[in-house]
PDB file of N, CA and C in Angstrom:
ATOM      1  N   UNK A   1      27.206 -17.978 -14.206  1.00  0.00           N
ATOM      2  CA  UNK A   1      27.038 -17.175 -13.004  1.00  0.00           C
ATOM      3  C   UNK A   1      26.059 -16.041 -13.294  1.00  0.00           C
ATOM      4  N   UNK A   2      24.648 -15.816 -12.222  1.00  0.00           N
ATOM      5  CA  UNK A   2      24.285 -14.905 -12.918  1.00  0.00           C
ATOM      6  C   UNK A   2      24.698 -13.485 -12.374  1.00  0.00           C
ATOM      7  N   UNK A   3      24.274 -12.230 -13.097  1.00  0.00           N
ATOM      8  CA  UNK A   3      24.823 -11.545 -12.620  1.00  0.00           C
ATOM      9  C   UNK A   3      23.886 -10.547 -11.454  1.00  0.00           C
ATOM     10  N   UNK A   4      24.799  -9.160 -11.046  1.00  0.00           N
ATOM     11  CA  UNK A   4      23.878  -8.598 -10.153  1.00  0.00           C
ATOM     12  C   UNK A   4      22.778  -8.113 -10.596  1.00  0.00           C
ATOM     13  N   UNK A   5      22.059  -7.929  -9.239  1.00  0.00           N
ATOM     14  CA  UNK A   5      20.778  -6.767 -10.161  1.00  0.00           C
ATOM     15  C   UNK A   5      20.849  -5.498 -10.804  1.00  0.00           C
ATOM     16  N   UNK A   6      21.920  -4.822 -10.036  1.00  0.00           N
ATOM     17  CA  UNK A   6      22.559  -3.798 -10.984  1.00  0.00           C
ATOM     18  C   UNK A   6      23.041  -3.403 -12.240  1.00  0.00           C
ATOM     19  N   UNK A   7      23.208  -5.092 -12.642  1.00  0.00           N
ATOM     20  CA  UNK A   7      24.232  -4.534 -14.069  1.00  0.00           C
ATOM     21  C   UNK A   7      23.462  -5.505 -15.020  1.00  0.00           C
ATOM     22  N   UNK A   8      22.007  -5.663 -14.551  1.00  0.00           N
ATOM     23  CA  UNK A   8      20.637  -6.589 -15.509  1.00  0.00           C
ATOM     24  C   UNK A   8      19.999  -5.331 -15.752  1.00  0.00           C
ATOM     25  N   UNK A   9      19.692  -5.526 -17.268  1.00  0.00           N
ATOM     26  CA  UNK A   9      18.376  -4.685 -17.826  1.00  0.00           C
ATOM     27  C   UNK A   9      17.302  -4.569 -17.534  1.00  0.00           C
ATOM     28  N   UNK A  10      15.881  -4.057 -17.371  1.00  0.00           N
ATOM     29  CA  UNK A  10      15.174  -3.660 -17.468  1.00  0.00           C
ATOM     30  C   UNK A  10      14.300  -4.961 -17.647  1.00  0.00           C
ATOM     31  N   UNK A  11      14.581  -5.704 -19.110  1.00  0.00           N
ATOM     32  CA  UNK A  11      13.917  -7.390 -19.231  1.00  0.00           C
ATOM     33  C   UNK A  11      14.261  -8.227 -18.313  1.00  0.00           C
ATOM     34  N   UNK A  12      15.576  -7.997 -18.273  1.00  0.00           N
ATOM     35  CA  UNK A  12      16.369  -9.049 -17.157  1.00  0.00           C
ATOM     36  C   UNK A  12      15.512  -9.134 -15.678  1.00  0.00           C
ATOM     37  N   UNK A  13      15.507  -7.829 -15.074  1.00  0.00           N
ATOM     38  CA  UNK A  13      14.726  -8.183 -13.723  1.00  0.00           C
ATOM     39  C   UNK A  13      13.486  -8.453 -14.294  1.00  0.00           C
ATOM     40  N   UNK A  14      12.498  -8.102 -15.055  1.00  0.00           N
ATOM     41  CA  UNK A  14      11.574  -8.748 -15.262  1.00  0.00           C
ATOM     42  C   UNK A  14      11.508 -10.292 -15.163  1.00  0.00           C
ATOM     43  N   UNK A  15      12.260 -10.734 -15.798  1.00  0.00           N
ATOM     44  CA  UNK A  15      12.419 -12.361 -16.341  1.00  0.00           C
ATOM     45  C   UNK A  15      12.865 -13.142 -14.972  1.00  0.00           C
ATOM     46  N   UNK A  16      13.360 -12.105 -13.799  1.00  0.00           N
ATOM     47  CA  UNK A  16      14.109 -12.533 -12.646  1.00  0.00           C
ATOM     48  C   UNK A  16      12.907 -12.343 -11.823  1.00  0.00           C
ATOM     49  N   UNK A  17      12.346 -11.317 -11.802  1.00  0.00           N
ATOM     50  CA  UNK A  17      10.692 -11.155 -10.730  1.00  0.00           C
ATOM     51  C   UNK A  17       9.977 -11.909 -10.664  1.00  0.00           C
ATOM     52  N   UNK A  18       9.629 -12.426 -12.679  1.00  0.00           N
ATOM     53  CA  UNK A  18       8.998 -13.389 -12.660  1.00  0.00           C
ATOM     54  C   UNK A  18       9.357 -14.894 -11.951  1.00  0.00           C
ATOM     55  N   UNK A  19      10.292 -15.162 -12.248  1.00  0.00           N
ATOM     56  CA  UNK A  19      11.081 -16.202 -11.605  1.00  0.00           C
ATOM     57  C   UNK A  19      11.164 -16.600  -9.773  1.00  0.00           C
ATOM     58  N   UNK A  20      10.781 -15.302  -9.258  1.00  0.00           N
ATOM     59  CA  UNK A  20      11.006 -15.107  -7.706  1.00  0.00           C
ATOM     60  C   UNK A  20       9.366 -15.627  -7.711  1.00  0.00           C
ATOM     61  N   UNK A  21       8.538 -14.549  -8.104  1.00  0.00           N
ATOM     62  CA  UNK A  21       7.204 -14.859  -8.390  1.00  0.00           C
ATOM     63  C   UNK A  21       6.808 -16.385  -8.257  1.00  0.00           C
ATOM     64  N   UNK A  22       7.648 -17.423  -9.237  1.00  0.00           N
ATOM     65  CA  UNK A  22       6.697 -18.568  -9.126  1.00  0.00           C
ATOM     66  C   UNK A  22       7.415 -19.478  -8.287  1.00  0.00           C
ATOM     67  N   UNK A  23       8.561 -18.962  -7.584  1.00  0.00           N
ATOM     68  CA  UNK A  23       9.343 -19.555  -6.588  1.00  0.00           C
ATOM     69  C   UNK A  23       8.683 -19.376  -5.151  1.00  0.00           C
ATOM     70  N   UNK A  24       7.803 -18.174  -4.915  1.00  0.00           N
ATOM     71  CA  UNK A  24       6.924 -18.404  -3.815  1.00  0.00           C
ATOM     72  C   UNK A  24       6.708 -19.089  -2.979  1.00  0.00           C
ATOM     73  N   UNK A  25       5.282 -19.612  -4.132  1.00  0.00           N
ATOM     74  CA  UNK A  25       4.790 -20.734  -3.367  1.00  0.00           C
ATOM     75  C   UNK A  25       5.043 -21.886  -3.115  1.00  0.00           C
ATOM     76  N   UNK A  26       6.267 -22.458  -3.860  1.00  0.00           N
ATOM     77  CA  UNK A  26       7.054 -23.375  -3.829  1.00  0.00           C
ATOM     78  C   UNK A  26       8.173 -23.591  -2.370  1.00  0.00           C
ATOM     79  N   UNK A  27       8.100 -22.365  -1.512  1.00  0.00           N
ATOM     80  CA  UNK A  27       9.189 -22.305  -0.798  1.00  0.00           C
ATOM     81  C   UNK A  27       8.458 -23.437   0.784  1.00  0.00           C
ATOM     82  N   UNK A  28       9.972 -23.951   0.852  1.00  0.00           N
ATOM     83  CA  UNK A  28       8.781 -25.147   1.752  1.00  0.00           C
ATOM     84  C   UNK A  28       8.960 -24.724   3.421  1.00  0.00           C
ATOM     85  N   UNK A  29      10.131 -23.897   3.639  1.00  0.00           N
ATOM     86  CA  UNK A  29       9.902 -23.011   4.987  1.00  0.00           C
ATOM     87  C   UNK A  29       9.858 -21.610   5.007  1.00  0.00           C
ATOM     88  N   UNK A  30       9.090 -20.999   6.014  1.00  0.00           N
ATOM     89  CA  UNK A  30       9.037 -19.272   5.815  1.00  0.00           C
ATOM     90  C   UNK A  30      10.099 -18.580   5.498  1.00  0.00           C
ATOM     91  N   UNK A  31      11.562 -19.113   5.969  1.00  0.00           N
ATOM     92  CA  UNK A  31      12.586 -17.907   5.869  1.00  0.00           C
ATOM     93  C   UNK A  31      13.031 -18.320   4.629  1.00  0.00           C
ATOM     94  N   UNK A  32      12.731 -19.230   3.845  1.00  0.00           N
ATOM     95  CA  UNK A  32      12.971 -19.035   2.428  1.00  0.00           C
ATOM     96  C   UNK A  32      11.434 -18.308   1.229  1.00  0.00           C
ATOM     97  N   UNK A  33      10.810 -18.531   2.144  1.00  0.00           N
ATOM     98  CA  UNK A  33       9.767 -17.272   1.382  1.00  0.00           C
ATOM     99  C   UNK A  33      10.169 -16.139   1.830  1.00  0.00           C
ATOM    100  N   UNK A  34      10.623 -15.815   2.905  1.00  0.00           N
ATOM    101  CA  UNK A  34      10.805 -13.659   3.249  1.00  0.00           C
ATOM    102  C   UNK A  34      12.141 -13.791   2.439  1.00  0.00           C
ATOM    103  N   UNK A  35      13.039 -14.656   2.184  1.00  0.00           N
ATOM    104  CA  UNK A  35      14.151 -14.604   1.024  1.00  0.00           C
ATOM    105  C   UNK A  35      14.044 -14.158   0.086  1.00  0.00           C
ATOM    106  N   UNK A  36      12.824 -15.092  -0.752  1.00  0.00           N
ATOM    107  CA  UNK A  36      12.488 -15.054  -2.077  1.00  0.00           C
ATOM    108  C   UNK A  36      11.673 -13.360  -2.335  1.00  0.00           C
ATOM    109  N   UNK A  37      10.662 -12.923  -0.961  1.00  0.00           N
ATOM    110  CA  UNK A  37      10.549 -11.656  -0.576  1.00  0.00           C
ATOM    111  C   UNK A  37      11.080 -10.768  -0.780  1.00  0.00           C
ATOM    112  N   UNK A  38      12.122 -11.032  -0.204  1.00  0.00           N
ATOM    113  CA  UNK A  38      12.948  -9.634  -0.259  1.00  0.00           C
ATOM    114  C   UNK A  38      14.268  -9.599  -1.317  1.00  0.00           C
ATOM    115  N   UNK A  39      14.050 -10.773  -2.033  1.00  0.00           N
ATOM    116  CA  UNK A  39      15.080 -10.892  -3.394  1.00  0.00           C
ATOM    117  C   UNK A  39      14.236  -9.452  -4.843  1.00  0.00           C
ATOM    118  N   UNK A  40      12.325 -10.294  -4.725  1.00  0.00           N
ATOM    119  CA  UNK A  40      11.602  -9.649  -5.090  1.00  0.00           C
ATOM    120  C   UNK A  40      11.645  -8.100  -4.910  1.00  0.00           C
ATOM    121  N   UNK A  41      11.926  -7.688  -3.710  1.00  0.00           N
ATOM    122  CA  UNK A  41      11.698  -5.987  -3.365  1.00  0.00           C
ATOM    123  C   UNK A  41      12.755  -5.770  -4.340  1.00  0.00           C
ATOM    124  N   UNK A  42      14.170  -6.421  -4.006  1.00  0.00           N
ATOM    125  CA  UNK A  42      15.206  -5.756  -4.436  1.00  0.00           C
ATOM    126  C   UNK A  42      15.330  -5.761  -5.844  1.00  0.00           C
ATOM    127  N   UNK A  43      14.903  -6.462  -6.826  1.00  0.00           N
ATOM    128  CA  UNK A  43      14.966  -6.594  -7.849  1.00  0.00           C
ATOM    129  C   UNK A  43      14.095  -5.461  -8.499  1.00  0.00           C
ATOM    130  N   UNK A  44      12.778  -5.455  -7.975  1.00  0.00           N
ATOM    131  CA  UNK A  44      12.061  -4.709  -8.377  1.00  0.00           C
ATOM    132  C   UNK A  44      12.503  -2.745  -8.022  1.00  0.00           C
ATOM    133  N   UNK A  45      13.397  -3.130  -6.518  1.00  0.00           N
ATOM    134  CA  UNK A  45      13.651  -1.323  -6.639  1.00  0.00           C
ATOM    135  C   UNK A  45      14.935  -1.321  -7.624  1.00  0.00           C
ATOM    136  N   UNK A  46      15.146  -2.190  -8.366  1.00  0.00           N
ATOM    137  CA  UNK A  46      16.364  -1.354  -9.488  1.00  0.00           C
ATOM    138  C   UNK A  46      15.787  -0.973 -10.327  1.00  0.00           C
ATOM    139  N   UNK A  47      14.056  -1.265 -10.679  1.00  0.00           N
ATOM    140  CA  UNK A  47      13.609  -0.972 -11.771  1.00  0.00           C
ATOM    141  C   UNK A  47      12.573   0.680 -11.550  1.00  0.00           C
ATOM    142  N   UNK A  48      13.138   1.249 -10.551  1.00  0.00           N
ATOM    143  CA  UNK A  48      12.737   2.526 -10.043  1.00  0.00           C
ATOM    144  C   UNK A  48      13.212   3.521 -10.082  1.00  0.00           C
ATOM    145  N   UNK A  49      12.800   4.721 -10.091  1.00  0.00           N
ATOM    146  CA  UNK A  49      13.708   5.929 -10.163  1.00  0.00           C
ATOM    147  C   UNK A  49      13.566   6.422  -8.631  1.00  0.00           C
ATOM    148  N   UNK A  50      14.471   7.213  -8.046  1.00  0.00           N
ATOM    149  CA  UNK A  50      14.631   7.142  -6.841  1.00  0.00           C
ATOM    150  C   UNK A  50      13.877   9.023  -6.972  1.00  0.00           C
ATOM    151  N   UNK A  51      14.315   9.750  -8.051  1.00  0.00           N
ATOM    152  CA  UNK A  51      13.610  10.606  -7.617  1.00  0.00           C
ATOM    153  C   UNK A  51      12.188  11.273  -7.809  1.00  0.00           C
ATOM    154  N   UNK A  52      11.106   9.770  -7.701  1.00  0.00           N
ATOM    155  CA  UNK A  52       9.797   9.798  -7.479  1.00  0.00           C
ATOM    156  C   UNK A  52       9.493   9.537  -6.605  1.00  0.00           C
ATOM    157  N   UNK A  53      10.767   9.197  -5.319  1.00  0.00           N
ATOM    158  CA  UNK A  53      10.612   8.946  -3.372  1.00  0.00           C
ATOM    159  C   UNK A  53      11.289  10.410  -3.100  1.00  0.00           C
ATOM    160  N   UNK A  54       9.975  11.422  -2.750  1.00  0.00           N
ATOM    161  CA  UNK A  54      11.305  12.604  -2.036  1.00  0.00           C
ATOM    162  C   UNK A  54      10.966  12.400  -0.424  1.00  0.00           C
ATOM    163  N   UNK A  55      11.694  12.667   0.438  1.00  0.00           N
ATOM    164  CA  UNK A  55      11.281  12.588   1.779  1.00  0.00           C
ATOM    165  C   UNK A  55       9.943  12.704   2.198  1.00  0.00           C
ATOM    166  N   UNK A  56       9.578  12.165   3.340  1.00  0.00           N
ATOM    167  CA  UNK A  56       7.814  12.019   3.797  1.00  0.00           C
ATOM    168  C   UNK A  56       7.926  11.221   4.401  1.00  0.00           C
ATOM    169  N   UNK A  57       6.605  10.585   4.391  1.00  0.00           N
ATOM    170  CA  UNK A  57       5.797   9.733   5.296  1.00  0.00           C
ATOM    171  C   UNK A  57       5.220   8.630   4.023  1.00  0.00           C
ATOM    172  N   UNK A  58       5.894   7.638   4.515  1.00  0.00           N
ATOM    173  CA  UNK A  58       5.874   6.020   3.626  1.00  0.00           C
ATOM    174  C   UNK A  58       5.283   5.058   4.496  1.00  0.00           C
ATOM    175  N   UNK A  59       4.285   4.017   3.812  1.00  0.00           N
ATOM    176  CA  UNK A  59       3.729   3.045   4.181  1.00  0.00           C
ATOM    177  C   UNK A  59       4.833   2.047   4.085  1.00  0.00           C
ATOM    178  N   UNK A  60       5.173   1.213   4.890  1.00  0.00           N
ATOM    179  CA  UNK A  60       5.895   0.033   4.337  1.00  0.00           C
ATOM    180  C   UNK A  60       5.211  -0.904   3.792  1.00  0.00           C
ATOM    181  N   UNK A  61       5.332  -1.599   2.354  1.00  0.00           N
ATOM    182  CA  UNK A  61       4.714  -2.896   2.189  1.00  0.00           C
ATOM    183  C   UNK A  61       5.084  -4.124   2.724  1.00  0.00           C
ATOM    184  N   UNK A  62       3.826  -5.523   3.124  1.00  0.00           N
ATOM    185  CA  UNK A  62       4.327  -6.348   3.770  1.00  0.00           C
ATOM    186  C   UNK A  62       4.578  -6.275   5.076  1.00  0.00           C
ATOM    187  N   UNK A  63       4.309  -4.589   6.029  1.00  0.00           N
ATOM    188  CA  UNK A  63       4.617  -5.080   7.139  1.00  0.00           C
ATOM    189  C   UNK A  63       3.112  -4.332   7.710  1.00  0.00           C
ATOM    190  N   UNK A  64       3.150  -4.436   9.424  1.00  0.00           N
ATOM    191  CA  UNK A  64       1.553  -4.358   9.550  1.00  0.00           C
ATOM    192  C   UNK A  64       1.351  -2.887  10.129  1.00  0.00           C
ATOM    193  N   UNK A  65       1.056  -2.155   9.375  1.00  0.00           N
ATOM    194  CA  UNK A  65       0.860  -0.754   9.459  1.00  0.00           C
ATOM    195  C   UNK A  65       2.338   0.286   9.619  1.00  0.00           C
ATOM    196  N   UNK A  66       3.228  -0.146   9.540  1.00  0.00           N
ATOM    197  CA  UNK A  66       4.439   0.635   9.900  1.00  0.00           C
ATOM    198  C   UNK A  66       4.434   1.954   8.710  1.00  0.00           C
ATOM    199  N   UNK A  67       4.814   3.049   9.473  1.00  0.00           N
ATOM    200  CA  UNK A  67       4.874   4.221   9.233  1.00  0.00           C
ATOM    201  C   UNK A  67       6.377   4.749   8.717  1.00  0.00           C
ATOM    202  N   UNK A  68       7.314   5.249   8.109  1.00  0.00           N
ATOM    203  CA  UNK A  68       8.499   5.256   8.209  1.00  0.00           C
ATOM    204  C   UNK A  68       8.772   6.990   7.283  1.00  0.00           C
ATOM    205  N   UNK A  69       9.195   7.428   7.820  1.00  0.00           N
ATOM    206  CA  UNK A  69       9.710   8.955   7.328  1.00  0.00           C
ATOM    207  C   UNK A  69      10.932   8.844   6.672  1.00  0.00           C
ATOM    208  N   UNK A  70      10.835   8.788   5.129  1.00  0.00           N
ATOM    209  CA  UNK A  70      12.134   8.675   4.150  1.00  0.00           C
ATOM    210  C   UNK A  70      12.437   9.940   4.412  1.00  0.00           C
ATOM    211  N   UNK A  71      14.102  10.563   4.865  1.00  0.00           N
ATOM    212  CA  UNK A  71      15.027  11.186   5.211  1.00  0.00           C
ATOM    213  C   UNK A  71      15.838  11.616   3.994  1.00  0.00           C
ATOM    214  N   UNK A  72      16.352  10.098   3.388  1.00  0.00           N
ATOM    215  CA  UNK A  72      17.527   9.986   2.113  1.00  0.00           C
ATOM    216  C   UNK A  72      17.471   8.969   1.031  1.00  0.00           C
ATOM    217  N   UNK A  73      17.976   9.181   0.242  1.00  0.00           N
ATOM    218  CA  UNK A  73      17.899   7.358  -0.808  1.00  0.00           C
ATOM    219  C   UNK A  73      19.453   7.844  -0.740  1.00  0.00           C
ATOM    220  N   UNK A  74      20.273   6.084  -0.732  1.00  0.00           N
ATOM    221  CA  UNK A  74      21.025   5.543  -1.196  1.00  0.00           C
ATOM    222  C   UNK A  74      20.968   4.487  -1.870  1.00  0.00           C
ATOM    223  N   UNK A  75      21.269   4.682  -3.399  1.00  0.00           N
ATOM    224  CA  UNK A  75      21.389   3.659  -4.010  1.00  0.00           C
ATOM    225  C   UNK A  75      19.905   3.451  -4.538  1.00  0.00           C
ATOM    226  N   UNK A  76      19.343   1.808  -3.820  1.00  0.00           N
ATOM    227  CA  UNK A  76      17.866   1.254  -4.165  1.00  0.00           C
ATOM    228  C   UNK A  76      17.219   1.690  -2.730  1.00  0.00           C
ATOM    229  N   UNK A  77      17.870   2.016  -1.429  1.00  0.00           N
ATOM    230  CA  UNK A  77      17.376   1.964  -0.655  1.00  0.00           C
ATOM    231  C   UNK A  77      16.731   3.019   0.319  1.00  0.00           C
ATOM    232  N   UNK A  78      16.175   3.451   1.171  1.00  0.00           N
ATOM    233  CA  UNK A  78      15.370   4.415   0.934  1.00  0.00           C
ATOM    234  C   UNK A  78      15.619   4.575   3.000  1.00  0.00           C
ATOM    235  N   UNK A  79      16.633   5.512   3.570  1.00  0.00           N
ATOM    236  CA  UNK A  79      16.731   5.343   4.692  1.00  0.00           C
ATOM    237  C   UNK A  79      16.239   6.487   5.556  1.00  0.00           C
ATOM    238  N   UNK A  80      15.861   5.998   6.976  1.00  0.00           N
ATOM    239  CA  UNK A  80      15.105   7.108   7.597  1.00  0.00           C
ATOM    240  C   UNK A  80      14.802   6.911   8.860  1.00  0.00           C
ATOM    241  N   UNK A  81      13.478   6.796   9.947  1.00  0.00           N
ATOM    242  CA  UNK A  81      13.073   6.247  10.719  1.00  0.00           C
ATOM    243  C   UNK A  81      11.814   5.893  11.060  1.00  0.00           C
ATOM    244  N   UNK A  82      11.656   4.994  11.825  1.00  0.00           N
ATOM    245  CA  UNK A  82       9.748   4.283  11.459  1.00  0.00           C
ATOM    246  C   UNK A  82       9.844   5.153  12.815  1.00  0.00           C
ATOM    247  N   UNK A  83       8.393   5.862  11.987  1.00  0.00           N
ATOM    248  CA  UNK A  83       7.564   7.031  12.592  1.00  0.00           C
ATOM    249  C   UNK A  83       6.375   6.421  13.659  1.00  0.00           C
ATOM    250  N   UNK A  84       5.897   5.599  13.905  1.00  0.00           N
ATOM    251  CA  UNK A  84       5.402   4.984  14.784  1.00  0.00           C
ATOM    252  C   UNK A  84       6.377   4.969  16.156  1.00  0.00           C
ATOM    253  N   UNK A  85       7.267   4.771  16.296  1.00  0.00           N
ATOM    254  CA  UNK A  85       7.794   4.108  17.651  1.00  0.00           C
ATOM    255  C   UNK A  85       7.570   5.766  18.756  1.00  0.00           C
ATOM    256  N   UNK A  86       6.926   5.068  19.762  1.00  0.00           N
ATOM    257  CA  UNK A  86       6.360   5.797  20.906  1.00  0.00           C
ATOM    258  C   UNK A  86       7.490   6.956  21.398  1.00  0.00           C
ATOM    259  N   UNK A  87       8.657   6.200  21.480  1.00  0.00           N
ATOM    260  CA  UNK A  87       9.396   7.212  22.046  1.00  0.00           C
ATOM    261  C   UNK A  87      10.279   8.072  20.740  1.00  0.00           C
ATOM    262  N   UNK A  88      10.024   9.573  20.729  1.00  0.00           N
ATOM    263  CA  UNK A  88      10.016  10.361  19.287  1.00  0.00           C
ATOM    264  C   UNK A  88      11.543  10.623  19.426  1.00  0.00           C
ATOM    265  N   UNK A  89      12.136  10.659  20.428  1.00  0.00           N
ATOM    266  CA  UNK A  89      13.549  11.532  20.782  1.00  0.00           C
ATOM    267  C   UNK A  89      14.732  10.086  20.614  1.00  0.00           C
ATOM    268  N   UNK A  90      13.973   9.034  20.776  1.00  0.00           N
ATOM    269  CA  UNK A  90      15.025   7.578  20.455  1.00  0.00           C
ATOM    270  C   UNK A  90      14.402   6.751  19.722  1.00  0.00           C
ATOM    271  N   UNK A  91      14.720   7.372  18.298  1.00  0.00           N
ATOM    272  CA  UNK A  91      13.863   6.586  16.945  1.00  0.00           C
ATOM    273  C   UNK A  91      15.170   5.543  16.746  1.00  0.00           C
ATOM    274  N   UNK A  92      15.381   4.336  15.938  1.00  0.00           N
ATOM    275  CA  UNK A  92      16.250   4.324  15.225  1.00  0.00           C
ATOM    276  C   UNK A  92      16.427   4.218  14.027  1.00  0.00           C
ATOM    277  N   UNK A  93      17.648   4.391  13.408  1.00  0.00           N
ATOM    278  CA  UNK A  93      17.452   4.751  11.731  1.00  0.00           C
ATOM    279  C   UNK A  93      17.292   3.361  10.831  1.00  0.00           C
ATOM    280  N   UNK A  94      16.838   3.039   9.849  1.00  0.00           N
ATOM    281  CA  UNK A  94      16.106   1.897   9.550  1.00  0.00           C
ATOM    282  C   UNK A  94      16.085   1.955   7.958  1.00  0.00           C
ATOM    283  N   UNK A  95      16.256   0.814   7.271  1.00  0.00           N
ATOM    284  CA  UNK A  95      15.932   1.054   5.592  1.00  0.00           C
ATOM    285  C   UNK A  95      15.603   0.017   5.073  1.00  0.00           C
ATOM    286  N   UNK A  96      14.943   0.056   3.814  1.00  0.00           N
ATOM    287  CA  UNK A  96      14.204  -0.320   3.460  1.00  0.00           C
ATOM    288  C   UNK A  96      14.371  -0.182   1.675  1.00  0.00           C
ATOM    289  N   UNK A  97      14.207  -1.398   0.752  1.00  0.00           N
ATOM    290  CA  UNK A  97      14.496  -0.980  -0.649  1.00  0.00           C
ATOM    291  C   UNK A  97      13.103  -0.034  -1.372  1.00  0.00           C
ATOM    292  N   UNK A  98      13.181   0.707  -1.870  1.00  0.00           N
ATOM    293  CA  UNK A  98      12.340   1.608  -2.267  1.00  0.00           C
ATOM    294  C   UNK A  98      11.082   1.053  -3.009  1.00  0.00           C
ATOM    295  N   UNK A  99      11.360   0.113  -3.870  1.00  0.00           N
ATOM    296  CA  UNK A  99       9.918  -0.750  -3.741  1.00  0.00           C
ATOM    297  C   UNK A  99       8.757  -1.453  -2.968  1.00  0.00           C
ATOM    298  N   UNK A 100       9.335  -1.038  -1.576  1.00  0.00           N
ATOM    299  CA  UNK A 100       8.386  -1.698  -0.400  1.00  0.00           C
ATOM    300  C   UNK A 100       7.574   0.049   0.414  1.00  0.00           C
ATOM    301  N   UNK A 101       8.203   0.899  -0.139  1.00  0.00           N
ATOM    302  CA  UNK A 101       7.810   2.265   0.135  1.00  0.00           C
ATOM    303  C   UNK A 101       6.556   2.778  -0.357  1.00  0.00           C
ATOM    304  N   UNK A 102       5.619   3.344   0.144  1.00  0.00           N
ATOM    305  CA  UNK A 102       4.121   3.085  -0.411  1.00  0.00           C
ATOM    306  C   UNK A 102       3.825   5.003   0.052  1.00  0.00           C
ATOM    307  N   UNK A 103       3.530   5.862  -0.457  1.00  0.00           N
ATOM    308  CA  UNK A 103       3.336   7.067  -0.450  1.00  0.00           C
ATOM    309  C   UNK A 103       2.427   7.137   0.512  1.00  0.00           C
ATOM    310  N   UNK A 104       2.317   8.261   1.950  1.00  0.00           N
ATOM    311  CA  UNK A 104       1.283   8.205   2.512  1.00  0.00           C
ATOM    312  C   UNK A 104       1.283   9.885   1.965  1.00  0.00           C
ATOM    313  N   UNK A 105       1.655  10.456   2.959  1.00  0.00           N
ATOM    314  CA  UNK A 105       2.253  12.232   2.344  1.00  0.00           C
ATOM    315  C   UNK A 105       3.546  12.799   2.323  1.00  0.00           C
ATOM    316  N   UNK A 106       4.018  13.196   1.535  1.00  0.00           N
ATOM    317  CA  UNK A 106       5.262  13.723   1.475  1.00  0.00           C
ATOM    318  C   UNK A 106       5.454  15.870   1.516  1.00  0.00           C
ATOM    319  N   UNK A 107       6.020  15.760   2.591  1.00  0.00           N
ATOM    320  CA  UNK A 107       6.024  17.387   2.537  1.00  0.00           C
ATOM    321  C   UNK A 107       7.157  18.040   1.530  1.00  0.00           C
ATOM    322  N   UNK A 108       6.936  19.421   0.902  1.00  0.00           N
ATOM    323  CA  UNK A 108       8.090  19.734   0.083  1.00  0.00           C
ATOM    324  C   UNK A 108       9.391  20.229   1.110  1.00  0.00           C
TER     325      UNK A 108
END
């Protein structure tokens, strides 16, 4: 059984990224590639420190221009609201694993 990503080393998700990595292109319908996707994010945000995300303004990776204002981290995940949506007063709150988080500016 293998185990979580949490309680794998440092090599371990490596050896597991890689593994997602060449599982890709191999995937023979889309929702098992955004699987293998987002197995990838998650693996890769355990291998992160959370406090090199302080609140701001984050690019999402993988999606098409989305804007998203990190608020908080829990855990791997990095929660807040995508700063794009037109109406500012009915955002909703939204997350995302911290490896798909891409620095645009962050205020202190």
């Amino acid at each position: 059984m293998k185990k979580l990503y949490s309680q794998m080393s440092i090599a371990e998700l490596d050896a597991e990224i890689v593994e997602i990595l060449e599982a890709i292109p191999r995937a023979e319908f889309p929702s098992q590639k955004e699987q293998l996707e987002r197995k990838y994010y998650t693996a890769k945000a355990y291998m992160l420190d959370s406090a090199d995300f302080p609140p701001g303004l984050y690019a999402v990776e993988g999606s098409s221009g989305e804007r998203f204002l990190l608020e908080y981290i829990n855990g791997i995940m990095g929660w807040g609201v995508l700063d794009n949506q037109d109406d500012k007063s009915n955002r909703e709150e939204a997350s995302y694993p911290l490896s798909m988080l891409k620095s645009v500016e962050n205020r202190k």
